[in-house]
Protein backbone atom coordinates (compact mmCIF):
# COMPACT_ATOMS: atom_id res chain seq x y z
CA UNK A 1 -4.81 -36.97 90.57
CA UNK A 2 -3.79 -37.31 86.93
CA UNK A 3 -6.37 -38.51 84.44
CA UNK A 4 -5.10 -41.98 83.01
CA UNK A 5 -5.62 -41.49 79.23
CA UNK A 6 -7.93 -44.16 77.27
CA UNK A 7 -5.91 -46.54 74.97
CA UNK A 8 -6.88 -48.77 72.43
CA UNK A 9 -5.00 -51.29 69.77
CA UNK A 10 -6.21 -51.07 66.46
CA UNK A 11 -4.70 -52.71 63.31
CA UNK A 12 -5.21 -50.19 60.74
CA UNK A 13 -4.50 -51.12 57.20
CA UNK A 14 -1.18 -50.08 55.43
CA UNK A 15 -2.91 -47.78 52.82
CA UNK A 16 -4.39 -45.79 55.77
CA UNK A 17 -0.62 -45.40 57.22
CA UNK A 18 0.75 -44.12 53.62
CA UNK A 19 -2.72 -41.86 53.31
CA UNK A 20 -1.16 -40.25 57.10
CA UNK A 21 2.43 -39.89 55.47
CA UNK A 22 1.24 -38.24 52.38
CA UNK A 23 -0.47 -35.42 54.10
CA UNK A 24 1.81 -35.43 57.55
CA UNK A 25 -0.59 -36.48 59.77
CA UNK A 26 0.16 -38.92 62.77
CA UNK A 27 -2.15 -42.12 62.32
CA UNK A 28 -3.31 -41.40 66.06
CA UNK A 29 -3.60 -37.72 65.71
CA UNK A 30 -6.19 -38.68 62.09
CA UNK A 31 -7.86 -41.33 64.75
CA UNK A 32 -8.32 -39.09 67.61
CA UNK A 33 -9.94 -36.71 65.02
CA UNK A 34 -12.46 -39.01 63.80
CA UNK A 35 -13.37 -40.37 67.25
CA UNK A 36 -13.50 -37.29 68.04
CA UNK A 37 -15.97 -35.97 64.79
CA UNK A 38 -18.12 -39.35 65.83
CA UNK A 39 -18.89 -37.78 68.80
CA UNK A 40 -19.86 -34.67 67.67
CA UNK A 41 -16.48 -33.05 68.79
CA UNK A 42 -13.44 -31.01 67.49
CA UNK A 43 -9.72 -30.55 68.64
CA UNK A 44 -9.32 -26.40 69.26
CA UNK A 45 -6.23 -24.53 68.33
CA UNK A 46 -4.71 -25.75 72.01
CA UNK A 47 -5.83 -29.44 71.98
CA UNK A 48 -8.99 -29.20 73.70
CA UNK A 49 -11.90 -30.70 72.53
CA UNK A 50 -14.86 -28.51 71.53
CA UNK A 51 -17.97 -29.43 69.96
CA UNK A 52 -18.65 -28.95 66.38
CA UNK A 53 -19.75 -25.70 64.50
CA UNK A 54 -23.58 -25.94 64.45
CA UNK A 55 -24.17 -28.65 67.14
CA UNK A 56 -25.75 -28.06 69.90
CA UNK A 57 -23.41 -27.55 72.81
C-alpha cells in the first residue's frame, strides 16, 4: 500500500515567495527543509531524510 503523503495549506507571505525566486528554490521544497531542520532532519542527495550532522541518530 502506498503511503498517502501529509499536506498542509499555509499562506506564506509574498516576500517569502520572491526570497524562493531569487535563489530558485520551490516555496515547498524551502518548507519541507525547515520542517524538516525542526525536527532534527535533513533531505540526502536522493530525497531521503537523514538526521542532522552531530545529532544523535
Amino acid at each position: 500500500m502506498l503511503k498517502q503523503p501529509n499536506v498542509l495549506l499555509v499562506e506564506v507571505p509574498p516576500q517569502f515567495i520572491a526570497l524562493c525566486d531569487s535563489t530558485g528554490v520551490s516555496p515547498q521544497a524551502a518548507l519541507r527543509g525547515m520542517a524538516a531542520m525542526l525536527c532534527g532532519l535533513r533531505y540526502d542527495v536522493d530525497g531521503r531524510l537523514v538526521p542532522l550532522e552531530g545529532e544523535a541518530a
